[in-house]
PDB file of N, CA and C in Angstrom:
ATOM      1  N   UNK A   1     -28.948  23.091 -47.568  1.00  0.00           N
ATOM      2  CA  UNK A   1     -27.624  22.518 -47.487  1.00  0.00           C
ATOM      3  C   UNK A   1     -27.582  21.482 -46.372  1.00  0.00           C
ATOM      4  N   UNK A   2     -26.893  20.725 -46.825  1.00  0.00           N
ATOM      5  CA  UNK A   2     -26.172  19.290 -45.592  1.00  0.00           C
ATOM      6  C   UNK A   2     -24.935  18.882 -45.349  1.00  0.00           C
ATOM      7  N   UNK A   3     -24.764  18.171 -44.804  1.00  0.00           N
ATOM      8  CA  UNK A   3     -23.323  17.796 -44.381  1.00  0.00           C
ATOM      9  C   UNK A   3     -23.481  16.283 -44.761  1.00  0.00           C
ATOM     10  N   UNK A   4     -22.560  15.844 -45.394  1.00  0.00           N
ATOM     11  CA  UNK A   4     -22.154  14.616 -45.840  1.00  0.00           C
ATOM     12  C   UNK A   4     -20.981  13.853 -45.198  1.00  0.00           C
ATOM     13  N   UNK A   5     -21.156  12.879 -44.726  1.00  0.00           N
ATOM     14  CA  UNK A   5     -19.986  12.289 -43.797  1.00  0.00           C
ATOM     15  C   UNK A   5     -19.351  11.132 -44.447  1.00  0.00           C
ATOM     16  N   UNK A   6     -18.349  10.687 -44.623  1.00  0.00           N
ATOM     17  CA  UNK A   6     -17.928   9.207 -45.420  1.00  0.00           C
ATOM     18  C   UNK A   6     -16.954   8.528 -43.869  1.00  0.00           C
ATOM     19  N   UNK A   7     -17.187   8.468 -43.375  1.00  0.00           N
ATOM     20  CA  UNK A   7     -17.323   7.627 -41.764  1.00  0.00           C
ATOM     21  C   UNK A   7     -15.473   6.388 -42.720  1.00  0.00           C
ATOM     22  N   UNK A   8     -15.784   5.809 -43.645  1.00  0.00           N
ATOM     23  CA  UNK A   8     -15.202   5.392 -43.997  1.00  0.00           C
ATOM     24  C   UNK A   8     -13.553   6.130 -44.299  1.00  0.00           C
ATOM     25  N   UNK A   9     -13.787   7.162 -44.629  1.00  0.00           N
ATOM     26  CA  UNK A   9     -12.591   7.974 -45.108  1.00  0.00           C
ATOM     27  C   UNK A   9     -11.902   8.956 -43.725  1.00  0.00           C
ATOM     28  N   UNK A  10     -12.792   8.878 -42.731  1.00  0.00           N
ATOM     29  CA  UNK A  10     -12.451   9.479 -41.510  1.00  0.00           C
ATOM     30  C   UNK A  10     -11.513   8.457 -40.480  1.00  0.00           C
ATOM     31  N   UNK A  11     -10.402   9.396 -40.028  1.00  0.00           N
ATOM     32  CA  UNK A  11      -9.321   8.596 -39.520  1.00  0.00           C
ATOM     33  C   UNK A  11      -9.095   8.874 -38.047  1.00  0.00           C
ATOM     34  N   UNK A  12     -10.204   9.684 -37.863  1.00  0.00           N
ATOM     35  CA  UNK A  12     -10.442  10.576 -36.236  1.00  0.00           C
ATOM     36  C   UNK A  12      -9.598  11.243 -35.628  1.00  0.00           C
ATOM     37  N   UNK A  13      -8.660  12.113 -36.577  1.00  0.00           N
ATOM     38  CA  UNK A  13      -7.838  13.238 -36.303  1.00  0.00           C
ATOM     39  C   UNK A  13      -8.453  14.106 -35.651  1.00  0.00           C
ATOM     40  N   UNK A  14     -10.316  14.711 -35.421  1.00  0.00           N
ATOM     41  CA  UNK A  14     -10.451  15.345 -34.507  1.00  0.00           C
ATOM     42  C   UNK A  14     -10.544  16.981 -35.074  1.00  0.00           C
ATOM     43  N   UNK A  15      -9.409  17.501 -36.549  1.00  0.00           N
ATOM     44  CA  UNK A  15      -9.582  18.116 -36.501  1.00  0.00           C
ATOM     45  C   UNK A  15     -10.904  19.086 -36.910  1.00  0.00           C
ATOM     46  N   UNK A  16     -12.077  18.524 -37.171  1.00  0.00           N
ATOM     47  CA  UNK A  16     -12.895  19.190 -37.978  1.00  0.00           C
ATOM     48  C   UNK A  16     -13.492  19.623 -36.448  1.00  0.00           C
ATOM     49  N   UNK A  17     -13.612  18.544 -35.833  1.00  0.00           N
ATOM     50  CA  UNK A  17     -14.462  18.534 -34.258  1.00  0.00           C
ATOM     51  C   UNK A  17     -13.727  19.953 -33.538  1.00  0.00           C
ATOM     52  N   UNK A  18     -12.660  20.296 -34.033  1.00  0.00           N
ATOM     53  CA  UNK A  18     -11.743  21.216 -33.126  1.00  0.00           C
ATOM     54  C   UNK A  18     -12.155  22.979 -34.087  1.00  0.00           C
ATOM     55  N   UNK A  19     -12.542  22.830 -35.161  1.00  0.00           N
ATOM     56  CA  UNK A  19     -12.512  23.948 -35.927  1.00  0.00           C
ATOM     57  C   UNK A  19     -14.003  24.464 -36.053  1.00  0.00           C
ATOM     58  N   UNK A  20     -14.884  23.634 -35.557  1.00  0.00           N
ATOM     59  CA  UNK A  20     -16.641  23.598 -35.672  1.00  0.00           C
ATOM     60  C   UNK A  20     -16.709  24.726 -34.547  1.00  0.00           C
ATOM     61  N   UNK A  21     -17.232  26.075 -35.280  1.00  0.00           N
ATOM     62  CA  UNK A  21     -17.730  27.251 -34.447  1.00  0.00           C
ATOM     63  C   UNK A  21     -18.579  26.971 -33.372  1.00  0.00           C
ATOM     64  N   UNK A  22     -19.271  25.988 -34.278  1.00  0.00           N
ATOM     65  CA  UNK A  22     -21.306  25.906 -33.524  1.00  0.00           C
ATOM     66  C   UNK A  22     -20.636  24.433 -32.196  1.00  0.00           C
ATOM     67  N   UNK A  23     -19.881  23.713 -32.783  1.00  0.00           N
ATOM     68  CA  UNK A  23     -19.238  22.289 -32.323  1.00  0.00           C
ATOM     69  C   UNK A  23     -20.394  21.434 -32.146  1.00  0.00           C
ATOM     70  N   UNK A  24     -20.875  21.161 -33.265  1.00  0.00           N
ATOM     71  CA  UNK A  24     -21.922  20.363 -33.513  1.00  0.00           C
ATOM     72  C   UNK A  24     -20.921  19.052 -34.060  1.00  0.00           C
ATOM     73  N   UNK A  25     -19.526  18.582 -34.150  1.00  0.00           N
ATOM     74  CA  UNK A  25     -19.500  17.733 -34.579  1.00  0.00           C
ATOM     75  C   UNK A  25     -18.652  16.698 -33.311  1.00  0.00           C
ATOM     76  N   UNK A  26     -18.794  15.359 -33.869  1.00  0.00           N
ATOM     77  CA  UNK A  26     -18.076  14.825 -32.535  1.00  0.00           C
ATOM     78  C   UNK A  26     -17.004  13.732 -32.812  1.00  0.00           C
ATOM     79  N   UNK A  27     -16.323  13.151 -32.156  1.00  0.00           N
ATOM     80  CA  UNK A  27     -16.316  11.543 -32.530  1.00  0.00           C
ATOM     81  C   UNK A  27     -16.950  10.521 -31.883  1.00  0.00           C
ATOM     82  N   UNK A  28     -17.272   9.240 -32.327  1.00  0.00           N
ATOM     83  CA  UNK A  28     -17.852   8.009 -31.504  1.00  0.00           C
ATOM     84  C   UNK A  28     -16.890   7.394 -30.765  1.00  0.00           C
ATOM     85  N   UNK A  29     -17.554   6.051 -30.561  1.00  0.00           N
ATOM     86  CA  UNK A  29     -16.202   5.006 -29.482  1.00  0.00           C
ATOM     87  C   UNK A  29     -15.671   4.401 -30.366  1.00  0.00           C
ATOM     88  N   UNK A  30     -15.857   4.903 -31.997  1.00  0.00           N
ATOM     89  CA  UNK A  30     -15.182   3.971 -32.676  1.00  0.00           C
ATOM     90  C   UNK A  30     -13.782   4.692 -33.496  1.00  0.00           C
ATOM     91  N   UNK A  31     -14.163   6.430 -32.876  1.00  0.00           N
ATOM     92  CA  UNK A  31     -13.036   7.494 -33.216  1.00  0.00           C
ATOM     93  C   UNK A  31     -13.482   7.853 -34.640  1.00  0.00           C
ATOM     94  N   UNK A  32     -14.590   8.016 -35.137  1.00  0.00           N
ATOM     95  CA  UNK A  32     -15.750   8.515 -36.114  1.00  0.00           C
ATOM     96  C   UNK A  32     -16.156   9.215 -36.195  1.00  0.00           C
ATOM     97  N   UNK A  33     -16.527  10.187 -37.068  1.00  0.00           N
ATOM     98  CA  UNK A  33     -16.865  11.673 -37.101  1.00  0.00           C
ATOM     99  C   UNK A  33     -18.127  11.713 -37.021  1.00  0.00           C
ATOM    100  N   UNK A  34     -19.026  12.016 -36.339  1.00  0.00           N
ATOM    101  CA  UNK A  34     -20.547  12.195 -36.616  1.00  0.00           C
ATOM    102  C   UNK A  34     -21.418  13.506 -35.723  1.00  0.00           C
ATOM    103  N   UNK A  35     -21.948  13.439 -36.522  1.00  0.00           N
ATOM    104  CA  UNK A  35     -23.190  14.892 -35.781  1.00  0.00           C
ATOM    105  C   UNK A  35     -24.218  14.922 -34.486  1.00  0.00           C
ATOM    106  N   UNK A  36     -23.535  15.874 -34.130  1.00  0.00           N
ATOM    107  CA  UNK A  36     -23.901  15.713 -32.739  1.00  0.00           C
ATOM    108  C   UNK A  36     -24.967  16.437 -32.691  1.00  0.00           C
ATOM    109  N   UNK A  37     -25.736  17.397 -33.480  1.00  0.00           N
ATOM    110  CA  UNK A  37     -27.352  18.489 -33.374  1.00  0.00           C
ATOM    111  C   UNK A  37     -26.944  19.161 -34.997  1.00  0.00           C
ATOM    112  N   UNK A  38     -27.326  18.438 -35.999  1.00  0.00           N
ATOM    113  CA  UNK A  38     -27.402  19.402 -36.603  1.00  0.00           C
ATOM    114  C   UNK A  38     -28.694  20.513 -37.264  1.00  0.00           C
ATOM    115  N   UNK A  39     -29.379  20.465 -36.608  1.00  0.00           N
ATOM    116  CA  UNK A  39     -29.789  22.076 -36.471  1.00  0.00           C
ATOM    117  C   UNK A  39     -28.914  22.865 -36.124  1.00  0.00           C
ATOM    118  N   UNK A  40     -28.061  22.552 -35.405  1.00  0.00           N
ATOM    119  CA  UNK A  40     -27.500  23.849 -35.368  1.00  0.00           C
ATOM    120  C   UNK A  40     -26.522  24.207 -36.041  1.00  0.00           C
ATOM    121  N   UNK A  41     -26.046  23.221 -36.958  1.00  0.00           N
ATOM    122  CA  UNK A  41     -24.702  23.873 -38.087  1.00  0.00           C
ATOM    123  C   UNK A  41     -25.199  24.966 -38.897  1.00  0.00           C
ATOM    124  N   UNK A  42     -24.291  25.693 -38.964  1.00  0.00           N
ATOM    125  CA  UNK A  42     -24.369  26.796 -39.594  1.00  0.00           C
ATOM    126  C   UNK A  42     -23.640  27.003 -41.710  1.00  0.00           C
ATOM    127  N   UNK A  43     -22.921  25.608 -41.918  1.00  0.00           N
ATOM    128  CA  UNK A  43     -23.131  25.324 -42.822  1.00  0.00           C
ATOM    129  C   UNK A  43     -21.651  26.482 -43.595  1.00  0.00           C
ATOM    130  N   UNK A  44     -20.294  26.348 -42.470  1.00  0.00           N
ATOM    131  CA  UNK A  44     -19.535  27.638 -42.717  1.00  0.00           C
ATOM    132  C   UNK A  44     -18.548  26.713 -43.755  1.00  0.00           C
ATOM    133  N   UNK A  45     -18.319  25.554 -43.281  1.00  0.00           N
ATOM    134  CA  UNK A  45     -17.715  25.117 -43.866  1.00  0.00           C
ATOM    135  C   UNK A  45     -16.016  24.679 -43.878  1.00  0.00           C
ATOM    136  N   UNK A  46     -16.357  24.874 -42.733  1.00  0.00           N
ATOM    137  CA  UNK A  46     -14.900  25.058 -41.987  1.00  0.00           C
ATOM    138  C   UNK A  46     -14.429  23.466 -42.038  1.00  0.00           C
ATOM    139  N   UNK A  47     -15.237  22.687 -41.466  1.00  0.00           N
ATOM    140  CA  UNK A  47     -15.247  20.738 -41.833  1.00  0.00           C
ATOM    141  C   UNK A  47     -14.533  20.007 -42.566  1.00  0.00           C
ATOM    142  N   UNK A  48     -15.248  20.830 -43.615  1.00  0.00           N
ATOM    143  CA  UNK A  48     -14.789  20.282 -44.873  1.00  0.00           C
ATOM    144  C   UNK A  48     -13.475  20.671 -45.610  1.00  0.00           C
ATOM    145  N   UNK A  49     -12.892  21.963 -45.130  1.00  0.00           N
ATOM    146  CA  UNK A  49     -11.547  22.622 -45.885  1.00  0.00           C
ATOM    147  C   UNK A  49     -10.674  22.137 -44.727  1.00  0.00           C
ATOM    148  N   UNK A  50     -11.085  21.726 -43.433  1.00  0.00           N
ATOM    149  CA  UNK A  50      -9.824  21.395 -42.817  1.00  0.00           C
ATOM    150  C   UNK A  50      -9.825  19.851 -42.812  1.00  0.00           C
ATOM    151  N   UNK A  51     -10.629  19.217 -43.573  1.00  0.00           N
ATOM    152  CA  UNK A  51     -10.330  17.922 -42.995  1.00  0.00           C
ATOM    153  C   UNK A  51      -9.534  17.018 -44.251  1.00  0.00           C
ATOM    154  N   UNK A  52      -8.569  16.424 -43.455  1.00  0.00           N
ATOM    155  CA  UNK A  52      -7.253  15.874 -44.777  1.00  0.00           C
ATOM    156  C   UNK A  52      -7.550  14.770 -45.610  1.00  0.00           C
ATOM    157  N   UNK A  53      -8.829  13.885 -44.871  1.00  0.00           N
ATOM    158  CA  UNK A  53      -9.193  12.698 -45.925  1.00  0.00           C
ATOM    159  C   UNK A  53     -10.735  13.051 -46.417  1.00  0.00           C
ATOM    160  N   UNK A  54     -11.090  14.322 -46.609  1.00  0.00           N
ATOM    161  CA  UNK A  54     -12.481  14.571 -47.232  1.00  0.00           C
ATOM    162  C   UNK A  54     -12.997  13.858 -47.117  1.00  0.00           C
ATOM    163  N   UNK A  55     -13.336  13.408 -45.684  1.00  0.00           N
ATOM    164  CA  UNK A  55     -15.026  12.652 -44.825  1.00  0.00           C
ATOM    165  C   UNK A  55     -15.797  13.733 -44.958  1.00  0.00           C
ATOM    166  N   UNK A  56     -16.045  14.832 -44.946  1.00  0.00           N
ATOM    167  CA  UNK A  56     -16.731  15.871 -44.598  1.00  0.00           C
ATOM    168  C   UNK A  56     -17.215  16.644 -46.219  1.00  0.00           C
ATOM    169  N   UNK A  57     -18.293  16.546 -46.705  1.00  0.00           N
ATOM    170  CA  UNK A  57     -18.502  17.124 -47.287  1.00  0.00           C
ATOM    171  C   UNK A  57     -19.876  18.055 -47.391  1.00  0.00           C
ATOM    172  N   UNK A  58     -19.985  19.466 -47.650  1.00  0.00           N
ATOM    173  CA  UNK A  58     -21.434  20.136 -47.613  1.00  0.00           C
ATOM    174  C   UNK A  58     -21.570  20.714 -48.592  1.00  0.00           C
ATOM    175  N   UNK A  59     -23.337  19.810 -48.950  1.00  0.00           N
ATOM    176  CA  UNK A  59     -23.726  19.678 -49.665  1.00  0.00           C
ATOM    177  C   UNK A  59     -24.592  20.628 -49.700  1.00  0.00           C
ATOM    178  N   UNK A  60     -24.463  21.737 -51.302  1.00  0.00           N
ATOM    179  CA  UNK A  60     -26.319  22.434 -51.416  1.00  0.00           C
ATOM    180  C   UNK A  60     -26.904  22.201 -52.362  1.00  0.00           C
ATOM    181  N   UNK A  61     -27.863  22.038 -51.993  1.00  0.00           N
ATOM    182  CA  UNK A  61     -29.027  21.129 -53.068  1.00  0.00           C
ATOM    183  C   UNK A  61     -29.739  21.948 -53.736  1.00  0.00           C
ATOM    184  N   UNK A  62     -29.607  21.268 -54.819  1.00  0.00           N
ATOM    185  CA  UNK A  62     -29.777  21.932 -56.231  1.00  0.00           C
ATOM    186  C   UNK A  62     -29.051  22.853 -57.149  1.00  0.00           C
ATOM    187  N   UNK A  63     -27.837  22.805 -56.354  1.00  0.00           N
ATOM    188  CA  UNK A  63     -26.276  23.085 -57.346  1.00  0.00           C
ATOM    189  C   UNK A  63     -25.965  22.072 -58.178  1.00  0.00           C
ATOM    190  N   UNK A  64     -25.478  22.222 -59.354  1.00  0.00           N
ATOM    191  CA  UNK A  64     -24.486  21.101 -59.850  1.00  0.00           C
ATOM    192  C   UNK A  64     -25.950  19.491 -60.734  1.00  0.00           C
ATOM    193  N   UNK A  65     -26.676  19.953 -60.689  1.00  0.00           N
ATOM    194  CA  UNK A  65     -27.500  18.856 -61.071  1.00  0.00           C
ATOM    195  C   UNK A  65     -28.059  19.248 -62.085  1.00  0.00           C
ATOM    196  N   UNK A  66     -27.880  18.255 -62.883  1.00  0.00           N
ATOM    197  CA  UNK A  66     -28.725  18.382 -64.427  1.00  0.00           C
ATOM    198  C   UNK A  66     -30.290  18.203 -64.308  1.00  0.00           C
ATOM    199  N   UNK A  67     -30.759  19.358 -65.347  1.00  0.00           N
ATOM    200  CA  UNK A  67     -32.044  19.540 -65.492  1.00  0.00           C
ATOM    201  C   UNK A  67     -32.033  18.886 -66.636  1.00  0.00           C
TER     202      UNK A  67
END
């Protein structure tokens, strides 16, 4: 699994950065959501259900794909 960011759709509300157990996530100087170690996400998913313009998405690979 990964974390998918759309930097574009992020409005730097902060809240995903505020709900991250591990707080692997951050903002830049440009007020941008980005990963600050991810080794260490834990992949809970918390990111992605709190964040209001779905920048945040986690991804597991090899769900959802046609064979």
């Amino acid at each position: 699994m990964s974390l998918e960011l759309n930097q574009k759709f992020c409005k730097g509300c902060g809240i995903c950065v505020s709900f991250c157990p591990q707080k692997i996530l951050g903002l830049n100087e440009l007020g941008k959501i980005y990963i600050k170690d991810a080794d260490k996400c834990i992949r809970c998913g918390q990111c992605e259900l709190r964040c209001p313009d779905f920048a945040i998405k986690v991804v597991r690979e090899g769900k959802g794909k046609a064979k």
